[in-house]
PDB file of N, CA and C in Angstrom:
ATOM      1  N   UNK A   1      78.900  45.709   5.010  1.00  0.00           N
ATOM      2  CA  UNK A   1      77.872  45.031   4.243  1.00  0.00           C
ATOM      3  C   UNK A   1      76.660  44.797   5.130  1.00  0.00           C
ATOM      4  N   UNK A   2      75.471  44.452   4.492  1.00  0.00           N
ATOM      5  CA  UNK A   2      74.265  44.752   5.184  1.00  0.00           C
ATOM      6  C   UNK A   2      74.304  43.157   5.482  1.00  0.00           C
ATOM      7  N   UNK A   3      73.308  42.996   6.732  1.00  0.00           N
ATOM      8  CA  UNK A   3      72.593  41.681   6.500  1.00  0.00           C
ATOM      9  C   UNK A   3      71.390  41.301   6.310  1.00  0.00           C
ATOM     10  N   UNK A   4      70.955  39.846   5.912  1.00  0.00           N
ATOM     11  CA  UNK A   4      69.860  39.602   5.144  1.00  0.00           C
ATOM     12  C   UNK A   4      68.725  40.755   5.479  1.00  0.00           C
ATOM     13  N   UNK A   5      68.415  40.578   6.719  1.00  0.00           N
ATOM     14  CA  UNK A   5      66.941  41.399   7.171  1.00  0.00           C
ATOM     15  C   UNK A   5      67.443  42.749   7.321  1.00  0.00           C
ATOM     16  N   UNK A   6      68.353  43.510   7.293  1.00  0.00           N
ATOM     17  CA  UNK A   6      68.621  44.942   7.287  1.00  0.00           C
ATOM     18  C   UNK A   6      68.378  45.111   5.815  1.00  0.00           C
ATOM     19  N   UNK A   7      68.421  44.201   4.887  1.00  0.00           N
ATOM     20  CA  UNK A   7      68.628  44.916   3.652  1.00  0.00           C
ATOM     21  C   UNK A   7      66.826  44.523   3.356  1.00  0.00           C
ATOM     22  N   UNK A   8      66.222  43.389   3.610  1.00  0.00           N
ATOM     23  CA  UNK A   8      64.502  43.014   3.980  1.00  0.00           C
ATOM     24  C   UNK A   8      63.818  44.258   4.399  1.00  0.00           C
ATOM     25  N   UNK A   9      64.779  44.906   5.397  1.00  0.00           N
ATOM     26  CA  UNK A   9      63.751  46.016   5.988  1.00  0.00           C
ATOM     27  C   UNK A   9      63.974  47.264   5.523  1.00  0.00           C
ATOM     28  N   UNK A  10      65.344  47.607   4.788  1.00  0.00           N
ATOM     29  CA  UNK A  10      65.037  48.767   4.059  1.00  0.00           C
ATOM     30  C   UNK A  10      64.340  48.422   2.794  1.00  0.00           C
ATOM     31  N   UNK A  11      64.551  47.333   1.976  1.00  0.00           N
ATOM     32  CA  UNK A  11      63.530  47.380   0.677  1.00  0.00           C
ATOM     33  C   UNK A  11      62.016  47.665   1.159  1.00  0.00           C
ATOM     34  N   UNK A  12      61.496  46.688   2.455  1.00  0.00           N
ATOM     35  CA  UNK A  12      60.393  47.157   2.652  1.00  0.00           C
ATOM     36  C   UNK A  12      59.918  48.860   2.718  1.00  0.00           C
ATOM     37  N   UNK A  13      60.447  49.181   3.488  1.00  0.00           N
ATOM     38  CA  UNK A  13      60.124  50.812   3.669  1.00  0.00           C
ATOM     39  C   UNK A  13      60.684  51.356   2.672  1.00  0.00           C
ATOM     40  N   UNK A  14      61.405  51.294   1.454  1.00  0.00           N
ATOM     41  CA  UNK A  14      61.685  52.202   0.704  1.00  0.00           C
ATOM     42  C   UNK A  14      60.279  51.872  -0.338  1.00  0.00           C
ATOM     43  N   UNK A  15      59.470  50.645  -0.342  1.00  0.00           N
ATOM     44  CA  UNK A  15      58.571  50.047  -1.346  1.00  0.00           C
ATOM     45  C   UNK A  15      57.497  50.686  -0.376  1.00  0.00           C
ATOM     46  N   UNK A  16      57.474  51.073   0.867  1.00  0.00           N
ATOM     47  CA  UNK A  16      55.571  51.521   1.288  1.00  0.00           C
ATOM     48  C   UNK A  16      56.172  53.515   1.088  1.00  0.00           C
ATOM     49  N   UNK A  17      57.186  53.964   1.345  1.00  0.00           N
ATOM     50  CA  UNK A  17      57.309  54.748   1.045  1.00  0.00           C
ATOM     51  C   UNK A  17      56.683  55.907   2.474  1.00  0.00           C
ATOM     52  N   UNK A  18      55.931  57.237   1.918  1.00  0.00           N
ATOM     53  CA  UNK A  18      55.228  57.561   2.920  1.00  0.00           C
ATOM     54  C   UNK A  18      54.725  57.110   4.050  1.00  0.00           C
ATOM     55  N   UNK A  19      54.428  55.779   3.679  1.00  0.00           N
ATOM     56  CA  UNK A  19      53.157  54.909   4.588  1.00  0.00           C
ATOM     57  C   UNK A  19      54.289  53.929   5.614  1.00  0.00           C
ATOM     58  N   UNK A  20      55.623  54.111   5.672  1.00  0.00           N
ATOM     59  CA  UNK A  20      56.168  53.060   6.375  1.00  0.00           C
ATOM     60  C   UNK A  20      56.981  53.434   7.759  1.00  0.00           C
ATOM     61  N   UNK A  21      56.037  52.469   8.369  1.00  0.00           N
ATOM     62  CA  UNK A  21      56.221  52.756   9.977  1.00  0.00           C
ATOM     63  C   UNK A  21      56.333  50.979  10.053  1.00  0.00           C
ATOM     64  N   UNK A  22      56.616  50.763  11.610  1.00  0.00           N
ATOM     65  CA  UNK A  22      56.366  49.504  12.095  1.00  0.00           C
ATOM     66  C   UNK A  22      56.152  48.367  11.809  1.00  0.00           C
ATOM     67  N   UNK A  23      54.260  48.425  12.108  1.00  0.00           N
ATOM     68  CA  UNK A  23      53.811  47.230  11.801  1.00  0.00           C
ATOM     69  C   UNK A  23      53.659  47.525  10.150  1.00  0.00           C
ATOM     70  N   UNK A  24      53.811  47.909   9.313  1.00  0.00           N
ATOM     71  CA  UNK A  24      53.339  47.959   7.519  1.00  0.00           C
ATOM     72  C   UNK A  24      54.352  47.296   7.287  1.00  0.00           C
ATOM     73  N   UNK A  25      55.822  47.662   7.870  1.00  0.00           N
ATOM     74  CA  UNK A  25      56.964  47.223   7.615  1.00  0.00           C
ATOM     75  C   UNK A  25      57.472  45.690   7.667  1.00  0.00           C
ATOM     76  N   UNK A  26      56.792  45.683   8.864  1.00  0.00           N
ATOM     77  CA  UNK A  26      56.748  44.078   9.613  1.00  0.00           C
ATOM     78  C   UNK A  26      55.616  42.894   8.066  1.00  0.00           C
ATOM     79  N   UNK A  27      54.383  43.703   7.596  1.00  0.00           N
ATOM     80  CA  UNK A  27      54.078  42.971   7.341  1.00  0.00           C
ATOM     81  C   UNK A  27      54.196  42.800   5.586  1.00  0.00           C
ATOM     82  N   UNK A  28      55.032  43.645   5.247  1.00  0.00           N
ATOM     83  CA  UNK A  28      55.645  43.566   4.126  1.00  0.00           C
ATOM     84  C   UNK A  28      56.800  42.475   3.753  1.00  0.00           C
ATOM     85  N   UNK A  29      57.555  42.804   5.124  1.00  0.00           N
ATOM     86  CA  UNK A  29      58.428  41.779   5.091  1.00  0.00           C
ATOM     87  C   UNK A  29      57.560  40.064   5.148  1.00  0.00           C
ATOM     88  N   UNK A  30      56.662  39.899   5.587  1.00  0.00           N
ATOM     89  CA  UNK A  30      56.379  38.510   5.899  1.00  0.00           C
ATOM     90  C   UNK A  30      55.394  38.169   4.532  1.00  0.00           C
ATOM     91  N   UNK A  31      55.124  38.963   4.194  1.00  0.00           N
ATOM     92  CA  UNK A  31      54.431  38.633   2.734  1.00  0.00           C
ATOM     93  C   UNK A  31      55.499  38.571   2.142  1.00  0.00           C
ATOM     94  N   UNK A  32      56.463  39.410   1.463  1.00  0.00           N
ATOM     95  CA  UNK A  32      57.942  38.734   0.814  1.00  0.00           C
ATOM     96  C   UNK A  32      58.545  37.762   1.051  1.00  0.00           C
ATOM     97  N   UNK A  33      58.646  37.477   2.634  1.00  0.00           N
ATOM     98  CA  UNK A  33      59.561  36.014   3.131  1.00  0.00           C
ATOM     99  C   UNK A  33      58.575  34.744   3.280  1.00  0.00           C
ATOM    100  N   UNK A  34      57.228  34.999   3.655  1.00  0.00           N
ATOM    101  CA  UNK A  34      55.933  34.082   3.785  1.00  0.00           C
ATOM    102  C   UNK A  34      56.766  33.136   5.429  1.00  0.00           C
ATOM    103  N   UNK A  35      57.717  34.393   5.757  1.00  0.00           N
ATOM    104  CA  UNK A  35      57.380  33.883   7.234  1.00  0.00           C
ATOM    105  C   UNK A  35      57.627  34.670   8.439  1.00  0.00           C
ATOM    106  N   UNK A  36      56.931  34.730   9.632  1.00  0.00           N
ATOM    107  CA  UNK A  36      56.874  35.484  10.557  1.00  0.00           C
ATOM    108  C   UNK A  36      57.545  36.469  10.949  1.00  0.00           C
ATOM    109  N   UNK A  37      57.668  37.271  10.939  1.00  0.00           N
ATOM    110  CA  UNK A  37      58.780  38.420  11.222  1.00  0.00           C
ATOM    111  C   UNK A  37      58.506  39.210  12.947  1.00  0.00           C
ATOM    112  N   UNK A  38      59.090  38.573  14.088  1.00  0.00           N
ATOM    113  CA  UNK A  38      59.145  39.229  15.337  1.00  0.00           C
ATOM    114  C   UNK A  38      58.922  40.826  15.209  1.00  0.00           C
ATOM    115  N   UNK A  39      58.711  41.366  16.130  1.00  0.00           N
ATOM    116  CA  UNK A  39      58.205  43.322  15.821  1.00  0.00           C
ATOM    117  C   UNK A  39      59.417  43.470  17.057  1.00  0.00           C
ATOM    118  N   UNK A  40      59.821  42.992  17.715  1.00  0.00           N
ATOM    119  CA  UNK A  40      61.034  42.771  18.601  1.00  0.00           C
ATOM    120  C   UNK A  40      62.176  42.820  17.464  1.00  0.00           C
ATOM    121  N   UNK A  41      62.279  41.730  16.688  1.00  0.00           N
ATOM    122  CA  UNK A  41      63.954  41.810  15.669  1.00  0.00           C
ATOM    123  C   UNK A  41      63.480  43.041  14.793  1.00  0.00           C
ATOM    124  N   UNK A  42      62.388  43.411  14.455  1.00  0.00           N
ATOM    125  CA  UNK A  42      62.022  44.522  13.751  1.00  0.00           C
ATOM    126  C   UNK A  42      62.555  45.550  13.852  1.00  0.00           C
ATOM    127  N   UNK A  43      62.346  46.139  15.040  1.00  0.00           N
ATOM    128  CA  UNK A  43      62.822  47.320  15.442  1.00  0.00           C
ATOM    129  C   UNK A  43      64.020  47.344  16.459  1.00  0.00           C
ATOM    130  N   UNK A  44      64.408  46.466  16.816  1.00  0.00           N
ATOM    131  CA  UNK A  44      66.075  46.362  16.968  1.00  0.00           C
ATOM    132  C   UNK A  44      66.912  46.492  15.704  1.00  0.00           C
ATOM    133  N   UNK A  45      65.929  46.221  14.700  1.00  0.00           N
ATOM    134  CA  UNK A  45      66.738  46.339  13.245  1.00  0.00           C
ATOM    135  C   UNK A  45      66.983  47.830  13.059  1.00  0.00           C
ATOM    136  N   UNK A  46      65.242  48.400  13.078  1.00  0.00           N
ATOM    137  CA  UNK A  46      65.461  49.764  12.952  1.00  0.00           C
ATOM    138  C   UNK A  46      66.239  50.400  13.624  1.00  0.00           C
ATOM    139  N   UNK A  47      66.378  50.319  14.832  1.00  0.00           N
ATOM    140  CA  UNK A  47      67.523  51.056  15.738  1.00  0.00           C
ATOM    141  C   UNK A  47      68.755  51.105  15.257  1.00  0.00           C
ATOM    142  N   UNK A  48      69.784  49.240  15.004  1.00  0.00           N
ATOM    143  CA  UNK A  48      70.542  49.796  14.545  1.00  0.00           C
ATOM    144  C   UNK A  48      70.729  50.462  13.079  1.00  0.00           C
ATOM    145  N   UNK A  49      69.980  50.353  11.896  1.00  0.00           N
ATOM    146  CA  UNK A  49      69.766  50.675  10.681  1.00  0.00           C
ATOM    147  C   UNK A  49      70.549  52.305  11.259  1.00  0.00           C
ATOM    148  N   UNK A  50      69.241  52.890  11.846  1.00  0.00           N
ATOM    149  CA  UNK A  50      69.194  54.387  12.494  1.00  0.00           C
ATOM    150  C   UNK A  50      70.828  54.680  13.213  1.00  0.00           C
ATOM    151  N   UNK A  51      70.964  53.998  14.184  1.00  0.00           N
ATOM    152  CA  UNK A  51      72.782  54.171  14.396  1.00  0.00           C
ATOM    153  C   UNK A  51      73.544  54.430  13.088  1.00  0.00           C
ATOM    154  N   UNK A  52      73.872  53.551  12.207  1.00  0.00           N
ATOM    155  CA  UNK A  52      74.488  53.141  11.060  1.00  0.00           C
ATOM    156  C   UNK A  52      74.419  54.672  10.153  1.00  0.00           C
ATOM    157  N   UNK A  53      72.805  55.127  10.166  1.00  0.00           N
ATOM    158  CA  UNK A  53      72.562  56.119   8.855  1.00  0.00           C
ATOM    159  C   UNK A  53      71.924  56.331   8.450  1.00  0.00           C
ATOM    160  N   UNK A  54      71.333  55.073   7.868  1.00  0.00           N
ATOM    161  CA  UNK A  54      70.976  54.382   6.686  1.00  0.00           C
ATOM    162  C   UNK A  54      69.081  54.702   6.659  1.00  0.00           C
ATOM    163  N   UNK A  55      68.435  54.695   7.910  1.00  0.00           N
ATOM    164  CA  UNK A  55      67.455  55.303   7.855  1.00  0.00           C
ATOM    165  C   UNK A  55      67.511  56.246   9.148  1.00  0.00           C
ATOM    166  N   UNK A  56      66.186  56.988   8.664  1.00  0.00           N
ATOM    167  CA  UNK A  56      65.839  58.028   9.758  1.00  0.00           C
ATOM    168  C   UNK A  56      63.943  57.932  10.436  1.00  0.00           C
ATOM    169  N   UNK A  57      63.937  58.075  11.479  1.00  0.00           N
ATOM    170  CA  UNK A  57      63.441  57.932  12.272  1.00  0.00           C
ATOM    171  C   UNK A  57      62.534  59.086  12.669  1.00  0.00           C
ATOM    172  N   UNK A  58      61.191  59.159  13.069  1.00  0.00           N
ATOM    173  CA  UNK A  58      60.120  60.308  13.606  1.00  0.00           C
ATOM    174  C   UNK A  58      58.760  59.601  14.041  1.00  0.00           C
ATOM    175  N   UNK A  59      58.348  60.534  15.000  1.00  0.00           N
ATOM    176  CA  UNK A  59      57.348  60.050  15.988  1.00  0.00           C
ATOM    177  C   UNK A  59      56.154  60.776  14.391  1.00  0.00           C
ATOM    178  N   UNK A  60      55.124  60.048  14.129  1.00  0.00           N
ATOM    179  CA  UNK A  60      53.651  60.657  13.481  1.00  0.00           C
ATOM    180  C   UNK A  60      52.835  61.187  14.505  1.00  0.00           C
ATOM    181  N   UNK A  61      52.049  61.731  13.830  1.00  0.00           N
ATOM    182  CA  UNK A  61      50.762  61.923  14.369  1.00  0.00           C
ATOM    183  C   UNK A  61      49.936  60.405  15.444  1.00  0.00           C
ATOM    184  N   UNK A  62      49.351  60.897  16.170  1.00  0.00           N
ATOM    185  CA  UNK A  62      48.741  60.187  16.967  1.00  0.00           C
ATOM    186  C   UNK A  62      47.621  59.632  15.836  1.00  0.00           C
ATOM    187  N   UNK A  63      46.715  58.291  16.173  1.00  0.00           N
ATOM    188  CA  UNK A  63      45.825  57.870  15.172  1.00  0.00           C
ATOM    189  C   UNK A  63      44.504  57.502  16.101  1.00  0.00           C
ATOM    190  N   UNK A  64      43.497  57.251  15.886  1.00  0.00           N
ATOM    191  CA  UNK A  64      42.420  57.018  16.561  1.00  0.00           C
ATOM    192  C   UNK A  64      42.519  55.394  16.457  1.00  0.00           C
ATOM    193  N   UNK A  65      42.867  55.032  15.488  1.00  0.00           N
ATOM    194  CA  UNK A  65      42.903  53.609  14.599  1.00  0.00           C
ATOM    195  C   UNK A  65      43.611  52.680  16.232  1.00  0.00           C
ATOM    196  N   UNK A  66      44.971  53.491  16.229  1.00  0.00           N
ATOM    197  CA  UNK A  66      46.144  53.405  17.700  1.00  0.00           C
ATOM    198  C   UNK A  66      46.113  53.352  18.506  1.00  0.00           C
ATOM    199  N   UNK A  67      44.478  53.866  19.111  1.00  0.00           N
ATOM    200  CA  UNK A  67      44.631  54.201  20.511  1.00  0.00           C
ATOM    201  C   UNK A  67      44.746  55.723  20.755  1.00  0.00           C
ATOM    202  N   UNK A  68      45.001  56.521  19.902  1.00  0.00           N
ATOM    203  CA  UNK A  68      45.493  58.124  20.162  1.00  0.00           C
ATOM    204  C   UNK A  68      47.146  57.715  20.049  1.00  0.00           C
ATOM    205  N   UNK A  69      47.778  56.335  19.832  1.00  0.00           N
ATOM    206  CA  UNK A  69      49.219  56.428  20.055  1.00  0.00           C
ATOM    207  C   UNK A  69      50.291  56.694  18.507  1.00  0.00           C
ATOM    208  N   UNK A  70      51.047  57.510  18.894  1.00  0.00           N
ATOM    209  CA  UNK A  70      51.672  57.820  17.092  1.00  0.00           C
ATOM    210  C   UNK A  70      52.488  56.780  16.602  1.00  0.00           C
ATOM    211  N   UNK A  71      52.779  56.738  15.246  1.00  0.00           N
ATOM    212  CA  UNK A  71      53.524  55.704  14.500  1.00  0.00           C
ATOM    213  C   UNK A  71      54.539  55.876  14.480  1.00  0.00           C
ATOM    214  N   UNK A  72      55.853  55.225  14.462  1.00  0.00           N
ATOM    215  CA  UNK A  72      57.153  55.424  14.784  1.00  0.00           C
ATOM    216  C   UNK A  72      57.536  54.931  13.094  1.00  0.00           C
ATOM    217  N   UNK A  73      57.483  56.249  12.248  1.00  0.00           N
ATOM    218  CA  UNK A  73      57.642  56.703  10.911  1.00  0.00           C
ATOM    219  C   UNK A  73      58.911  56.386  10.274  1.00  0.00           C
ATOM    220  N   UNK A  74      59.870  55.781   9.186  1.00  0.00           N
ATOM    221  CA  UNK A  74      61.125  55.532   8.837  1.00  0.00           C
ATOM    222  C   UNK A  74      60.702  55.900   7.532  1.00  0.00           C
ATOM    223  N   UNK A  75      61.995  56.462   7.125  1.00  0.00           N
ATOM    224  CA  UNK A  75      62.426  56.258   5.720  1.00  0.00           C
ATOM    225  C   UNK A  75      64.289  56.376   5.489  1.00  0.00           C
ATOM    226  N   UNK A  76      64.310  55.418   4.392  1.00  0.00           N
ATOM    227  CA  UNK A  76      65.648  55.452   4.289  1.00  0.00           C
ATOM    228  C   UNK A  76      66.479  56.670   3.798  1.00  0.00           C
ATOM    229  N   UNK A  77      67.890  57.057   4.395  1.00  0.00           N
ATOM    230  CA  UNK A  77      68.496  57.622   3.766  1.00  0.00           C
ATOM    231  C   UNK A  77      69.462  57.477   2.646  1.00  0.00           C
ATOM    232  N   UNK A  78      69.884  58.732   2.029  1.00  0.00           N
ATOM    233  CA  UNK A  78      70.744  58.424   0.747  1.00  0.00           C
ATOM    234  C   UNK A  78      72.034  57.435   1.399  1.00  0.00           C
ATOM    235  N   UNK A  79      72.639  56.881   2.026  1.00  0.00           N
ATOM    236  CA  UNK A  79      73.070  56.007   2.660  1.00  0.00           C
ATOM    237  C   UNK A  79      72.480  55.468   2.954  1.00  0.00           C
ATOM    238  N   UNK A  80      71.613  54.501   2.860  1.00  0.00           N
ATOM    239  CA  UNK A  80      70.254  53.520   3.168  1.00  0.00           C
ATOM    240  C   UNK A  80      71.065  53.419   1.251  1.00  0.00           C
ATOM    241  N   UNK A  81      70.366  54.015   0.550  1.00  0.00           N
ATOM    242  CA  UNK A  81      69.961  53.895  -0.642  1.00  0.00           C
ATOM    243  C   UNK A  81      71.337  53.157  -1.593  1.00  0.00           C
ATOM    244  N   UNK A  82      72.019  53.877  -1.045  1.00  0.00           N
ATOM    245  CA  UNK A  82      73.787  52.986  -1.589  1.00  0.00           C
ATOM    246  C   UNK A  82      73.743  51.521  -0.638  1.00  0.00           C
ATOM    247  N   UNK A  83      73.642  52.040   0.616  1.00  0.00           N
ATOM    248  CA  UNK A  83      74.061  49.974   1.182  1.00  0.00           C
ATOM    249  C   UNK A  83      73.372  48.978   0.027  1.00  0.00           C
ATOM    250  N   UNK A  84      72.093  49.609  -0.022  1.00  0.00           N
ATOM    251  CA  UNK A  84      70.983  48.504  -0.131  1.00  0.00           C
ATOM    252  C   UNK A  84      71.252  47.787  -1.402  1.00  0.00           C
ATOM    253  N   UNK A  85      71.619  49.206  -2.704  1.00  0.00           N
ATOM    254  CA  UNK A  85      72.181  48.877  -3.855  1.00  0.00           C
ATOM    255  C   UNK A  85      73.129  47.954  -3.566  1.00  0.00           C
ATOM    256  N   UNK A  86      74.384  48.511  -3.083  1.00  0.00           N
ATOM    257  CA  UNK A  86      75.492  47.695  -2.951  1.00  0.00           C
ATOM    258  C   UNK A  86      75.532  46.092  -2.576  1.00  0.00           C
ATOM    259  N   UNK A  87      74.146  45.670  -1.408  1.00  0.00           N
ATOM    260  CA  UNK A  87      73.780  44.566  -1.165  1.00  0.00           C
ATOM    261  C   UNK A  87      73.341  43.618  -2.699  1.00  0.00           C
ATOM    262  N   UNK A  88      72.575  44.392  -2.992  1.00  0.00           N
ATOM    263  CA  UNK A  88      71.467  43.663  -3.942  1.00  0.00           C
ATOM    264  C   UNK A  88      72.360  43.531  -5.165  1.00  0.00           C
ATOM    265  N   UNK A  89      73.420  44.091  -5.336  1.00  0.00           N
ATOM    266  CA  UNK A  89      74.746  44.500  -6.908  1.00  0.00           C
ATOM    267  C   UNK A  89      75.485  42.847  -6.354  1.00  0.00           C
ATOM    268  N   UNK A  90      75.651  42.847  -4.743  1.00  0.00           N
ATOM    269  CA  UNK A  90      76.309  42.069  -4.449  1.00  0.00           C
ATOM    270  C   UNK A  90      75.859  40.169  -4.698  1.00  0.00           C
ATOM    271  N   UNK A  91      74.610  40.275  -4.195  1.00  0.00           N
ATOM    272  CA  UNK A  91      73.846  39.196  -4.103  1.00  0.00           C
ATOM    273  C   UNK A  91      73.785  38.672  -6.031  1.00  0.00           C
ATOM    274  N   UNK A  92      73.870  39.937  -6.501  1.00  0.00           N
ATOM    275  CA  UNK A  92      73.820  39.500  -8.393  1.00  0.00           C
ATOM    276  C   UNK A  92      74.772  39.181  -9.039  1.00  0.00           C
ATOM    277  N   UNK A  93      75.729  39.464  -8.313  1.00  0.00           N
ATOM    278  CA  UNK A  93      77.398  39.105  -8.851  1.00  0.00           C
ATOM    279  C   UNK A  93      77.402  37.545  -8.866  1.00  0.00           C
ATOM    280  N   UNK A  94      77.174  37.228  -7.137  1.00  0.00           N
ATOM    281  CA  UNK A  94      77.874  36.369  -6.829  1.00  0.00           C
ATOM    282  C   UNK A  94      76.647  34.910  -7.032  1.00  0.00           C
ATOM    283  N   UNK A  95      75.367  35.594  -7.360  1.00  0.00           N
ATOM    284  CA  UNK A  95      74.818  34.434  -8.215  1.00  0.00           C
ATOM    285  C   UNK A  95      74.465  34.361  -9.321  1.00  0.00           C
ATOM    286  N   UNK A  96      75.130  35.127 -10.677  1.00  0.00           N
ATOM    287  CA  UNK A  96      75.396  34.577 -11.765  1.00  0.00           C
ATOM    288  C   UNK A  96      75.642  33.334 -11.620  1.00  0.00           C
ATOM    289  N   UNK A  97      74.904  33.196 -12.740  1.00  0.00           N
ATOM    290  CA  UNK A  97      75.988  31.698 -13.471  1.00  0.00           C
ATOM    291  C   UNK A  97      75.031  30.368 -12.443  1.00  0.00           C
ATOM    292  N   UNK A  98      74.370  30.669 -11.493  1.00  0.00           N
ATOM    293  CA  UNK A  98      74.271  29.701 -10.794  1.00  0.00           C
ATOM    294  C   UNK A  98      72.794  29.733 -10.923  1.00  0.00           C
ATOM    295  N   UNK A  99      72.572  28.203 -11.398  1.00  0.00           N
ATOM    296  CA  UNK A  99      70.677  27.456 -11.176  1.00  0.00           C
ATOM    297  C   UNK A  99      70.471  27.167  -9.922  1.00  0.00           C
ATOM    298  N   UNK A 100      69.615  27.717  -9.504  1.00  0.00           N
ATOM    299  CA  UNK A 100      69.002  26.842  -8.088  1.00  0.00           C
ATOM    300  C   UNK A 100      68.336  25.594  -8.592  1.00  0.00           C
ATOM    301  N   UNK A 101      67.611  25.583  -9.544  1.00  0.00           N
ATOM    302  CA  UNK A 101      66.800  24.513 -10.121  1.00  0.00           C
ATOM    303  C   UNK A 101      67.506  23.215 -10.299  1.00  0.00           C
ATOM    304  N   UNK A 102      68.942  23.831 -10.973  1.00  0.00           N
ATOM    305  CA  UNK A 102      69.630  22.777 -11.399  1.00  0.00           C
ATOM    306  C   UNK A 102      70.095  21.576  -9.862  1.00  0.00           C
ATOM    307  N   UNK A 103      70.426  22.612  -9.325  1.00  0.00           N
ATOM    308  CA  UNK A 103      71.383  22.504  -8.594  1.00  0.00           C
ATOM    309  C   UNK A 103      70.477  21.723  -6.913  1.00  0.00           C
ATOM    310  N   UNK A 104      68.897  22.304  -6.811  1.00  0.00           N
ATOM    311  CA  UNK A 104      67.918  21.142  -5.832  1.00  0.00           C
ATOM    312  C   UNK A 104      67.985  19.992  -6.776  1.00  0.00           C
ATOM    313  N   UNK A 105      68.118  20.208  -8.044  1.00  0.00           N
ATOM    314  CA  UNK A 105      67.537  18.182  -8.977  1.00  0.00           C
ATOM    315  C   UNK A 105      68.417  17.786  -8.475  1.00  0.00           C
ATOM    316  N   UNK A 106      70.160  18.208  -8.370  1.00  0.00           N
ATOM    317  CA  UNK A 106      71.287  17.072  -8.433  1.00  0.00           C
ATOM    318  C   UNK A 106      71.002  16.414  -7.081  1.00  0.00           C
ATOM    319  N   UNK A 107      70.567  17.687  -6.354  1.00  0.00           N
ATOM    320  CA  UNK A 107      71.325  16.771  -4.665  1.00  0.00           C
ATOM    321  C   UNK A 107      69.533  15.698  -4.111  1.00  0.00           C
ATOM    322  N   UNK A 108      68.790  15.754  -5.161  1.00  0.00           N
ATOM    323  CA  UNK A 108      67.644  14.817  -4.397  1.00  0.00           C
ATOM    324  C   UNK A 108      67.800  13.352  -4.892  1.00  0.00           C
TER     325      UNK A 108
END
């Protein structure tokens, strides 16, 4: 089973698509979570993601934007594409039935 931010960082890059490298990735995630996302846990993520399968990995083109330095390019694989399901099937199971709404009124 995935965890929280492995399954954060493949939705991100499967949602920029073409365009997802690094920092796009990084800042996708922090607009979804509205909080900071390290580029250190980032790409320790990607690494192991990349061990696992689940995505794949390539150096881009160099950019002027960069420095002349290239983008370190991901997209998920068809194993990427089952975990992530399987996460997100999982997370829907097991919160049926359950209000968050209800359930912050009782305990304040």
């Amino acid at each position: 089973m995935l965890g929280e931010f492995e399954y954060l960082t493949l939705t991100a890059t499967t949602r920029l698509g073409e365009h997802a490298y690094g920092a796009a990735i990084r800042k996708e995630i922090e607009h979804a979570t509205v909080h900071r996302c390290s580029i250190g846990a980032l790409y320790t993520t990607l690494d192991r993601l990349e061990a696992k399968g689940l995505i794949k990995t390539w150096m881009g083109d160099p950019t002027p934007q960069r420095g002349g330095r290239p983008k370190r390019m991901v997209r998920v694989t068809a194993s990427g594409v089952r975990a992530a399901s399987a996460f997100y099937a999982a997370v829907r199971r097991i919160s049926d039935g359950v209000s968050w709404e209800m359930h912050r009124a009782a305990v304040r």
